[in-house]
PDB file of N, CA and C in Angstrom:
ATOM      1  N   UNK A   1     -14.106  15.052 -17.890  1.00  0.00           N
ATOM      2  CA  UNK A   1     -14.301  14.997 -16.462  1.00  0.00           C
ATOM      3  C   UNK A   1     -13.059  14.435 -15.769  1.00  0.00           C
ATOM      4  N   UNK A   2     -12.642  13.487 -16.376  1.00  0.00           N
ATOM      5  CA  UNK A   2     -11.648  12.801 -15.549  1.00  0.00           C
ATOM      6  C   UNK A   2      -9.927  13.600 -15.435  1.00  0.00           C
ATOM      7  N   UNK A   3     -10.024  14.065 -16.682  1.00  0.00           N
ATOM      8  CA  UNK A   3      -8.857  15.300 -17.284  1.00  0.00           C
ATOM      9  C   UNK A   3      -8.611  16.133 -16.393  1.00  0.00           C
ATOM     10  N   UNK A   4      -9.772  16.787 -15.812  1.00  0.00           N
ATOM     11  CA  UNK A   4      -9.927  18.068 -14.544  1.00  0.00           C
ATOM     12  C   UNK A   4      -8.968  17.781 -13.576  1.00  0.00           C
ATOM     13  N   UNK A   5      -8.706  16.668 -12.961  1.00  0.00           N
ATOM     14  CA  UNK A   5      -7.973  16.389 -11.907  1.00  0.00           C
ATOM     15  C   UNK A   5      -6.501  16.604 -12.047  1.00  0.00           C
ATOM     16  N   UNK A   6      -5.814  17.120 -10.689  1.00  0.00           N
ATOM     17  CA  UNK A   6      -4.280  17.157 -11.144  1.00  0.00           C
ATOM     18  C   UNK A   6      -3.749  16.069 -10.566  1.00  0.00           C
ATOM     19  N   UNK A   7      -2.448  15.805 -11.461  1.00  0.00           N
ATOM     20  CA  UNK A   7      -1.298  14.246 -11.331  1.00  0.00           C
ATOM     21  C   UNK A   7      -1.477  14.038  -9.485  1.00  0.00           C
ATOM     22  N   UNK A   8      -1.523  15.022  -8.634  1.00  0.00           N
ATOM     23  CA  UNK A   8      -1.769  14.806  -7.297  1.00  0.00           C
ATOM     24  C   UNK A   8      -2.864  13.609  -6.476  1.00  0.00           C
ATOM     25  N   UNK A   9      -3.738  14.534  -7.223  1.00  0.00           N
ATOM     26  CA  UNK A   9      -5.102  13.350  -6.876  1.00  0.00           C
ATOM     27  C   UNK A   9      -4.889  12.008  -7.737  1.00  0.00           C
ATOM     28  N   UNK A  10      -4.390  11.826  -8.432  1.00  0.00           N
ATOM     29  CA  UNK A  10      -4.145  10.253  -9.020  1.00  0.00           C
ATOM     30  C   UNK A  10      -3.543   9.541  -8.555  1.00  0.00           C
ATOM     31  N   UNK A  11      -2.330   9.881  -7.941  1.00  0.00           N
ATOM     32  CA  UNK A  11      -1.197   9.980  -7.364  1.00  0.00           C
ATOM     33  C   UNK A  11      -2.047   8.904  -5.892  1.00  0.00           C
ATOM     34  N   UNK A  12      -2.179  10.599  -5.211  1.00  0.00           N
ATOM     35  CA  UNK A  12      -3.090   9.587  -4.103  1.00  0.00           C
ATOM     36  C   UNK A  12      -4.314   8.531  -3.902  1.00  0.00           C
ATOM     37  N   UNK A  13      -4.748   8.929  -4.753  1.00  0.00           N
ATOM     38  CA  UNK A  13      -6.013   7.380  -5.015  1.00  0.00           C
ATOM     39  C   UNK A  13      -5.039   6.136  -5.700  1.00  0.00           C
ATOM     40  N   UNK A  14      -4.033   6.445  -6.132  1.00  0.00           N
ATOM     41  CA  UNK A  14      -3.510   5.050  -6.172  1.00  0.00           C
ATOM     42  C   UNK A  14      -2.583   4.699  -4.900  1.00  0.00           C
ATOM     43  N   UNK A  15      -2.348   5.204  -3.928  1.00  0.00           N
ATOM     44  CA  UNK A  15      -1.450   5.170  -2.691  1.00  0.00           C
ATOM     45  C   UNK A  15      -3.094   4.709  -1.610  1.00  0.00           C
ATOM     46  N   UNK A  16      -4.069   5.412  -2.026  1.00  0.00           N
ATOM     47  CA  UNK A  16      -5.122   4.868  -0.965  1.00  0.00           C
ATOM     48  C   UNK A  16      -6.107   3.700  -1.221  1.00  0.00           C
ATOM     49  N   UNK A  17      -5.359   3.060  -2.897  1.00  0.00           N
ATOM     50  CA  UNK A  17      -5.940   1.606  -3.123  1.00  0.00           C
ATOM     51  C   UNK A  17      -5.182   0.703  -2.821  1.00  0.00           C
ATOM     52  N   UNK A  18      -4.077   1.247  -3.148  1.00  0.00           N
ATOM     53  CA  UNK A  18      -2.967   0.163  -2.689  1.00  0.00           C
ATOM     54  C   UNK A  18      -2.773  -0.035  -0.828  1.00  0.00           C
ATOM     55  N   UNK A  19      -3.059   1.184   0.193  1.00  0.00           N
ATOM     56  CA  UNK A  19      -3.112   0.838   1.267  1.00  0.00           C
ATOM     57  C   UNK A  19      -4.286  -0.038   1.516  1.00  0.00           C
ATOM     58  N   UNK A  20      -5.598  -0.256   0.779  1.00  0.00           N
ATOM     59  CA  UNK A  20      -6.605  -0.626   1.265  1.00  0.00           C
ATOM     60  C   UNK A  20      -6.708  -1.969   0.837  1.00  0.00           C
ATOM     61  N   UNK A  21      -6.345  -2.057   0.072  1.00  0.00           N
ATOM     62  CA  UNK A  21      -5.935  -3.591  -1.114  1.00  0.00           C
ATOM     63  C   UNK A  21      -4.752  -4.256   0.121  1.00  0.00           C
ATOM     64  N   UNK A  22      -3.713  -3.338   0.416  1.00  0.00           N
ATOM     65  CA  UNK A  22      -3.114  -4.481   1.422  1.00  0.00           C
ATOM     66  C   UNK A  22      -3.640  -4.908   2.572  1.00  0.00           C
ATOM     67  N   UNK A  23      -4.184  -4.070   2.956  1.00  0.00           N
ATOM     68  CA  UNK A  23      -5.033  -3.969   4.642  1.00  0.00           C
ATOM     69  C   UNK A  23      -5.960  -5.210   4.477  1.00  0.00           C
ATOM     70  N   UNK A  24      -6.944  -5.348   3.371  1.00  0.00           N
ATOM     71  CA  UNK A  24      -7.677  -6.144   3.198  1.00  0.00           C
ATOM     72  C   UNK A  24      -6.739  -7.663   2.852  1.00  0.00           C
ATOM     73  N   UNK A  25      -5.707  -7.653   2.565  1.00  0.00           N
ATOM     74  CA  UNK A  25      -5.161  -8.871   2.484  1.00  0.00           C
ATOM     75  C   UNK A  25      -4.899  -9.546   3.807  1.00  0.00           C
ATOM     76  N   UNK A  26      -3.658  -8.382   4.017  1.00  0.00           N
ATOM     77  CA  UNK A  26      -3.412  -8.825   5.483  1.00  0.00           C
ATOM     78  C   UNK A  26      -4.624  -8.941   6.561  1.00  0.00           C
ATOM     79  N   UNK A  27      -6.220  -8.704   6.189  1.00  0.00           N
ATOM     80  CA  UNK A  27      -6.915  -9.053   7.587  1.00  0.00           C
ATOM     81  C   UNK A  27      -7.621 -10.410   7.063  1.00  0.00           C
ATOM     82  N   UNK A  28      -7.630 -10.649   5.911  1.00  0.00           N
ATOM     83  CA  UNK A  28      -8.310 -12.021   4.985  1.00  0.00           C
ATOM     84  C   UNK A  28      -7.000 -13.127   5.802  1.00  0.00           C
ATOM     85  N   UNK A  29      -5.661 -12.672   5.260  1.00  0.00           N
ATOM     86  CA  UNK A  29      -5.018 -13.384   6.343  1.00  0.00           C
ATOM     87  C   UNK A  29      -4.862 -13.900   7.467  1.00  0.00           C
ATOM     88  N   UNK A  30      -5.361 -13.048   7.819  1.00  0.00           N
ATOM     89  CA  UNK A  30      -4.983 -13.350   9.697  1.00  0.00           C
ATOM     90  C   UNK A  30      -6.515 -13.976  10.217  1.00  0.00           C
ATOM     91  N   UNK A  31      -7.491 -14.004   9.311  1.00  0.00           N
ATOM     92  CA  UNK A  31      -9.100 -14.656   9.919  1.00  0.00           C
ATOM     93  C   UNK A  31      -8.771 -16.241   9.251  1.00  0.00           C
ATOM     94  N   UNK A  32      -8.020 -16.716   8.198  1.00  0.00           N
ATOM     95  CA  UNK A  32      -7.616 -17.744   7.663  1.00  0.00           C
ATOM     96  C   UNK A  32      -7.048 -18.938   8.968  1.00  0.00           C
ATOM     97  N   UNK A  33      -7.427 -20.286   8.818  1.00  0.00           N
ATOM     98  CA  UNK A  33      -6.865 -21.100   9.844  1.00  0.00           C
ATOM     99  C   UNK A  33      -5.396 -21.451   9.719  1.00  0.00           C
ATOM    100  N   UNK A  34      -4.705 -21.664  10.183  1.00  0.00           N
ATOM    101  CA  UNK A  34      -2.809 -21.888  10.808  1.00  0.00           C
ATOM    102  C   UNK A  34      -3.053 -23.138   9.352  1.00  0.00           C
ATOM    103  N   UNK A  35      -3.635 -23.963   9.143  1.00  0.00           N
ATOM    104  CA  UNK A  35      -3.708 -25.257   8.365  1.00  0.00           C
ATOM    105  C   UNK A  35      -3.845 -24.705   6.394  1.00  0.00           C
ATOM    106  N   UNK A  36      -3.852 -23.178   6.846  1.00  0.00           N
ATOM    107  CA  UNK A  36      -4.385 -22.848   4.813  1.00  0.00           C
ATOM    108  C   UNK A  36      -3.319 -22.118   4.774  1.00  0.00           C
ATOM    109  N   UNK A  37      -2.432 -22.472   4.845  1.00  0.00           N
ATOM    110  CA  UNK A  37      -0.999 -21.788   4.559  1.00  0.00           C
ATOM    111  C   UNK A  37      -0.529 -21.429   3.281  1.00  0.00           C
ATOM    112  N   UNK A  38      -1.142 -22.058   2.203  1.00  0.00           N
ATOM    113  CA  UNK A  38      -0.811 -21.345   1.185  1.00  0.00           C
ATOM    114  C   UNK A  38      -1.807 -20.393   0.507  1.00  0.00           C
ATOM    115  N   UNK A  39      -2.935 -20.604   0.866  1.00  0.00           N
ATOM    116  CA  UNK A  39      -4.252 -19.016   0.795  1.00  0.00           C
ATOM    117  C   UNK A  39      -3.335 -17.876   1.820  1.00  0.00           C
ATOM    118  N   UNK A  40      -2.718 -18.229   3.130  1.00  0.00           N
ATOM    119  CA  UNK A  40      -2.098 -17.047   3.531  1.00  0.00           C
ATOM    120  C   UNK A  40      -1.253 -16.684   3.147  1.00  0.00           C
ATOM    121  N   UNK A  41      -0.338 -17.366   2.203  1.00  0.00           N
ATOM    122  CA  UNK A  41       0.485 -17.002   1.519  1.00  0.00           C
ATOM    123  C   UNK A  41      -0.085 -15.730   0.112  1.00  0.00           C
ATOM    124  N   UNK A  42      -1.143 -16.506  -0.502  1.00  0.00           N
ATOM    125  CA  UNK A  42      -1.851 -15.596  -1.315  1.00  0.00           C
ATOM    126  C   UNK A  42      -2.419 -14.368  -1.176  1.00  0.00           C
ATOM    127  N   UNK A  43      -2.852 -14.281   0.018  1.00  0.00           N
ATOM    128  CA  UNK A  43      -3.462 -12.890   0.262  1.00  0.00           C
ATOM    129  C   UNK A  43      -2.596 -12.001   1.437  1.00  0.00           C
ATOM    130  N   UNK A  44      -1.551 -12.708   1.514  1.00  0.00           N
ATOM    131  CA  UNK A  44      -0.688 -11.778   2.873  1.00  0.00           C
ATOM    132  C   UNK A  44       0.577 -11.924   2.129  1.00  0.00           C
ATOM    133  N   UNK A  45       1.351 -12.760   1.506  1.00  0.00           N
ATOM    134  CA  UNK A  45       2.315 -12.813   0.769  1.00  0.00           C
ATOM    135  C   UNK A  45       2.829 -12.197  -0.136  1.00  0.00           C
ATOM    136  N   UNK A  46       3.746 -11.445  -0.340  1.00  0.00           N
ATOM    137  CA  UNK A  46       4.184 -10.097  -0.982  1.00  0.00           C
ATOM    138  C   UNK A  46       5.176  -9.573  -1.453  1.00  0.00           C
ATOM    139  N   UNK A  47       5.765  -8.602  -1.834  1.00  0.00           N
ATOM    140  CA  UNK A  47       6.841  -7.999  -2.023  1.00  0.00           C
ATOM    141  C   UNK A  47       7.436  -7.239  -0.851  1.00  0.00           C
ATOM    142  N   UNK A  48       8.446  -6.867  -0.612  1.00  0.00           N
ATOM    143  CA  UNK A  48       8.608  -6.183   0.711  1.00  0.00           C
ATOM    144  C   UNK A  48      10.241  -5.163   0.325  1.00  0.00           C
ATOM    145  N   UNK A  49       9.903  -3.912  -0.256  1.00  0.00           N
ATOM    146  CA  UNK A  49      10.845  -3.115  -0.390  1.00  0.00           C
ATOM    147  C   UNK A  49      11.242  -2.117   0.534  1.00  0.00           C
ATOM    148  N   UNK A  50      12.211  -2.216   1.060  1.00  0.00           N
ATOM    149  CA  UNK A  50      12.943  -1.023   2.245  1.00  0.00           C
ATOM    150  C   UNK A  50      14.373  -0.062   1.821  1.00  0.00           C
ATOM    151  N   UNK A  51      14.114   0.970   2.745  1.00  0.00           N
ATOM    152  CA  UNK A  51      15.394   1.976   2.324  1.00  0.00           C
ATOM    153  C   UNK A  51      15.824   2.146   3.850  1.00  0.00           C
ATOM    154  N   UNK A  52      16.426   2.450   4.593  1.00  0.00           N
ATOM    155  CA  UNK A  52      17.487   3.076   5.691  1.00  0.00           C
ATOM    156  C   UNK A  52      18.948   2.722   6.137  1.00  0.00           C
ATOM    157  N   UNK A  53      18.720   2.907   7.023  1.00  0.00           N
ATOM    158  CA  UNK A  53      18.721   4.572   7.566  1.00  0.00           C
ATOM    159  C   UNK A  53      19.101   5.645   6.828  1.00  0.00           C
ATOM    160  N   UNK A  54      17.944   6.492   7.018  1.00  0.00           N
ATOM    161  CA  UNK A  54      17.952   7.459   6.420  1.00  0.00           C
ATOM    162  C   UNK A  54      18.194   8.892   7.402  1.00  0.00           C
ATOM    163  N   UNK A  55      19.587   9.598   7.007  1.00  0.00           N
ATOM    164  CA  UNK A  55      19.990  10.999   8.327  1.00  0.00           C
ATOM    165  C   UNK A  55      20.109  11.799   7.653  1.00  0.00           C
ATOM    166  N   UNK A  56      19.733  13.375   7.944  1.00  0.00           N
ATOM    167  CA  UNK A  56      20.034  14.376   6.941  1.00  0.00           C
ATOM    168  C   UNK A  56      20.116  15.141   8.475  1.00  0.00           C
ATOM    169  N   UNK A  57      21.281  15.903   8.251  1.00  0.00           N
ATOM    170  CA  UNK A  57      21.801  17.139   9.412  1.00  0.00           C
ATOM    171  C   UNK A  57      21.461  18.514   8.612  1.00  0.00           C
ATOM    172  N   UNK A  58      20.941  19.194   9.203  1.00  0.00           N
ATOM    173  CA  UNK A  58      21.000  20.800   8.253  1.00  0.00           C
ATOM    174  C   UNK A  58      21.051  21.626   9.256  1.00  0.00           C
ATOM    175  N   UNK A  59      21.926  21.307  10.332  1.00  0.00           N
ATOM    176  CA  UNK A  59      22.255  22.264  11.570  1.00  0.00           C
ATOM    177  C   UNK A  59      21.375  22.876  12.383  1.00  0.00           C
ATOM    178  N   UNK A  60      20.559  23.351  11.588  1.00  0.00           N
ATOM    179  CA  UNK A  60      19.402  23.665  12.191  1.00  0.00           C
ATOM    180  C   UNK A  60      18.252  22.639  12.928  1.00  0.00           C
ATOM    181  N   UNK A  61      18.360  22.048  11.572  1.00  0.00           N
ATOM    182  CA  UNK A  61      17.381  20.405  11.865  1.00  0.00           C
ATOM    183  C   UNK A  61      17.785  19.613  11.451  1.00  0.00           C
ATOM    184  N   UNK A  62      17.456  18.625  12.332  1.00  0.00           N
ATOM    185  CA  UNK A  62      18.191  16.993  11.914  1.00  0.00           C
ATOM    186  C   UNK A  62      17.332  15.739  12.164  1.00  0.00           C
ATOM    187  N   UNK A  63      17.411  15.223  11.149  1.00  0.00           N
ATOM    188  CA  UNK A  63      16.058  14.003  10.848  1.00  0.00           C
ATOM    189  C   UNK A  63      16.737  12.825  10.590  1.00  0.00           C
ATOM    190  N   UNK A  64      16.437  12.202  11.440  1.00  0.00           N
ATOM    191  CA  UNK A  64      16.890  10.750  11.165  1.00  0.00           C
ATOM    192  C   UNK A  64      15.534   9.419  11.052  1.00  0.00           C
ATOM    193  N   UNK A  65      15.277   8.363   9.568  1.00  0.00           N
ATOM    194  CA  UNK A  65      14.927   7.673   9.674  1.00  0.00           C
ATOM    195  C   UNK A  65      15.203   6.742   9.619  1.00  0.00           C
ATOM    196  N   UNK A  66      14.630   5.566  10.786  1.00  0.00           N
ATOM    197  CA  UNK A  66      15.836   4.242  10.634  1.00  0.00           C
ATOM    198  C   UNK A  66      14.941   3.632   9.495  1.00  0.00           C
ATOM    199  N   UNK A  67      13.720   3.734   8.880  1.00  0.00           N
ATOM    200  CA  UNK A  67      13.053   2.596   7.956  1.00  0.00           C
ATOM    201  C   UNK A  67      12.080   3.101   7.066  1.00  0.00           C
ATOM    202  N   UNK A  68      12.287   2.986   5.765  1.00  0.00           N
ATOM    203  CA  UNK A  68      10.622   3.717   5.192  1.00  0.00           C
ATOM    204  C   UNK A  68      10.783   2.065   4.504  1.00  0.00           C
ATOM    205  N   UNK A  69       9.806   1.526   4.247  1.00  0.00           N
ATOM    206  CA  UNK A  69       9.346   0.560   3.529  1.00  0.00           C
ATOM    207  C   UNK A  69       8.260   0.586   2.572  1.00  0.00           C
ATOM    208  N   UNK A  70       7.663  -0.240   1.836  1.00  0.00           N
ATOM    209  CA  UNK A  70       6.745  -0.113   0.974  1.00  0.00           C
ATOM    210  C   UNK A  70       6.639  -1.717   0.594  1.00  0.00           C
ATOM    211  N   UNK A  71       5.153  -1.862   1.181  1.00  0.00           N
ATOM    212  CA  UNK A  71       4.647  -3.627   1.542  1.00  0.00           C
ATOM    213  C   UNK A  71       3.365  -4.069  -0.213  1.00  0.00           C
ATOM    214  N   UNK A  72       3.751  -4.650  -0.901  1.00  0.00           N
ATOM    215  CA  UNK A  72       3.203  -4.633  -2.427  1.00  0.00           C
ATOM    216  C   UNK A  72       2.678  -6.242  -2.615  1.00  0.00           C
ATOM    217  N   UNK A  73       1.451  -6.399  -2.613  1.00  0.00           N
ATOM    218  CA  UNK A  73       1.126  -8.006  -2.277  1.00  0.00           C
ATOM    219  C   UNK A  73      -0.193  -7.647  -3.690  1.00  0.00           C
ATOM    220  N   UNK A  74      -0.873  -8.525  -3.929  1.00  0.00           N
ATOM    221  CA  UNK A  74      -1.518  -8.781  -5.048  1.00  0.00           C
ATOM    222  C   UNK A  74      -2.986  -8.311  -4.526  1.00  0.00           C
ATOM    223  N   UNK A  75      -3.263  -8.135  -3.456  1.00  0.00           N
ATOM    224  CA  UNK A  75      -4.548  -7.606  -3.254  1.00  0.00           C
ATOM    225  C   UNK A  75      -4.494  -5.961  -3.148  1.00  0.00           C
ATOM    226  N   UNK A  76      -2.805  -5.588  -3.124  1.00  0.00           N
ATOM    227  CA  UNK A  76      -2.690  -3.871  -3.685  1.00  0.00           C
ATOM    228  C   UNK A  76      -3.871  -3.571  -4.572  1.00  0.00           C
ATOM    229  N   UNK A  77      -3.353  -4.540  -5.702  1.00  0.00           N
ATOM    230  CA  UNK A  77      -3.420  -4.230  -6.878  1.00  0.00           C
ATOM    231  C   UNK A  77      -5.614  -4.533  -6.924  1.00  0.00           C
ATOM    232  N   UNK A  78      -5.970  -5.109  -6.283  1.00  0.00           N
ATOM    233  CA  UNK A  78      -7.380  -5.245  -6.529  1.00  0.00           C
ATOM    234  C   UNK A  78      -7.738  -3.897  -5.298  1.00  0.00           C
ATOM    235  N   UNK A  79      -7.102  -3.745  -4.638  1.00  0.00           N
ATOM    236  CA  UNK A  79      -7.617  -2.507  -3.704  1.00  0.00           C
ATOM    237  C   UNK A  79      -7.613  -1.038  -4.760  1.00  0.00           C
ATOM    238  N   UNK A  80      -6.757  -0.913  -5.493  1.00  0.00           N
ATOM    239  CA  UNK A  80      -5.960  -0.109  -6.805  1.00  0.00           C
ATOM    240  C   UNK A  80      -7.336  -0.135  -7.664  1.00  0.00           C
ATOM    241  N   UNK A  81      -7.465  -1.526  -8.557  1.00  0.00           N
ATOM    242  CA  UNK A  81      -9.093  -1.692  -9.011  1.00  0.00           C
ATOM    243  C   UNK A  81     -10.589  -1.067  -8.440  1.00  0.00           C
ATOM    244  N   UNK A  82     -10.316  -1.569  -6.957  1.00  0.00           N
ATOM    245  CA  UNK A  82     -11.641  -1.219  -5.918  1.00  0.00           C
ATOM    246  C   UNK A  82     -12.159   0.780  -5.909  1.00  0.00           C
ATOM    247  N   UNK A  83     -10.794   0.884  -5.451  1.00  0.00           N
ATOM    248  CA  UNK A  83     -10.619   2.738  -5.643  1.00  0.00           C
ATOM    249  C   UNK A  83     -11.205   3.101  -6.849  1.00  0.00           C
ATOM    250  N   UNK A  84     -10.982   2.465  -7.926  1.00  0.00           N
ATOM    251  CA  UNK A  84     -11.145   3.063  -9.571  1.00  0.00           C
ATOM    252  C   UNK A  84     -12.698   3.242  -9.609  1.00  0.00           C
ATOM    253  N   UNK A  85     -13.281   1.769  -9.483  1.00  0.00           N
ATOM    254  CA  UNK A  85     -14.399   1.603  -9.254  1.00  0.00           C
ATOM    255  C   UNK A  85     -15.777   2.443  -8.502  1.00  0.00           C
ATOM    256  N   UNK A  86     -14.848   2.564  -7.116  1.00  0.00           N
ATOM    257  CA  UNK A  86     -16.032   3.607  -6.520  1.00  0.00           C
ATOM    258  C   UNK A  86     -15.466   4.996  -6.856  1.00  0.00           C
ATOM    259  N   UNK A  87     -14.378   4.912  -7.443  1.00  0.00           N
ATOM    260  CA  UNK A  87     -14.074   6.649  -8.162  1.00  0.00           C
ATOM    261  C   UNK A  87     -15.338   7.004  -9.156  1.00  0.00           C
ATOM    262  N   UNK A  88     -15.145   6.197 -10.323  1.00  0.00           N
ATOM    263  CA  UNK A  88     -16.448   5.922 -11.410  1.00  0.00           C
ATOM    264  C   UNK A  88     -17.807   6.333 -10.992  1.00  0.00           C
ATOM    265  N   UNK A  89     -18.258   5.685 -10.098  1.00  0.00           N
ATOM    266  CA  UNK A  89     -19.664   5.367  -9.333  1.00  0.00           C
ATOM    267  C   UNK A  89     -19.803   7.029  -8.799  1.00  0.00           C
ATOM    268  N   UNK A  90     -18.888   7.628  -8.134  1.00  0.00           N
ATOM    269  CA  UNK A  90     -19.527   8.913  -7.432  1.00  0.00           C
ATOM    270  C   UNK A  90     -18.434   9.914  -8.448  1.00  0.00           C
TER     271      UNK A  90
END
């Protein structure tokens, strides 16, 4: 059953645990009081990888990005878990 699927769909269920795993950090964060600074550190605190500017001219079309980033904090990784989980279930 699990075999059936192509590298695509894996691909994206791990890109839509890891968005949901951060989302859920960063809002556990921000309901946390100014005084628990190191729980906000734990659940909002992270890795933070960036690439730009990024320009490609092809005369025809021309794309310029000033920023792609990619935000990697430890509740990714349980959002990553969470996905698996209700993958299993249905």
């Amino acid at each position: 059953m699990l075999h059936d699927r192509p590298p695509g769909f894996w691909i994206a269920m791990s890109l839509m645990g890891m968005i949901v795993g951060t989302a859920l950090g960063e809002g556990i964060a921000s309901l946390l009081p100014d005084t628990a600074s190191a729980l906000k550190t734990f659940f909002a605190g992270g890795l933070d990888l960036g690439a730009g500017p990024l320009r490609i001219d092809l005369v025809i079309i021309r794309l310029a990005v000033e920023e792609i980033g990619l935000r990697v904090n430890l509740m990714s990784f349980v959002g990553l878990i969470l996905v698996g989980v209700l993958y299993r279930w249905f």
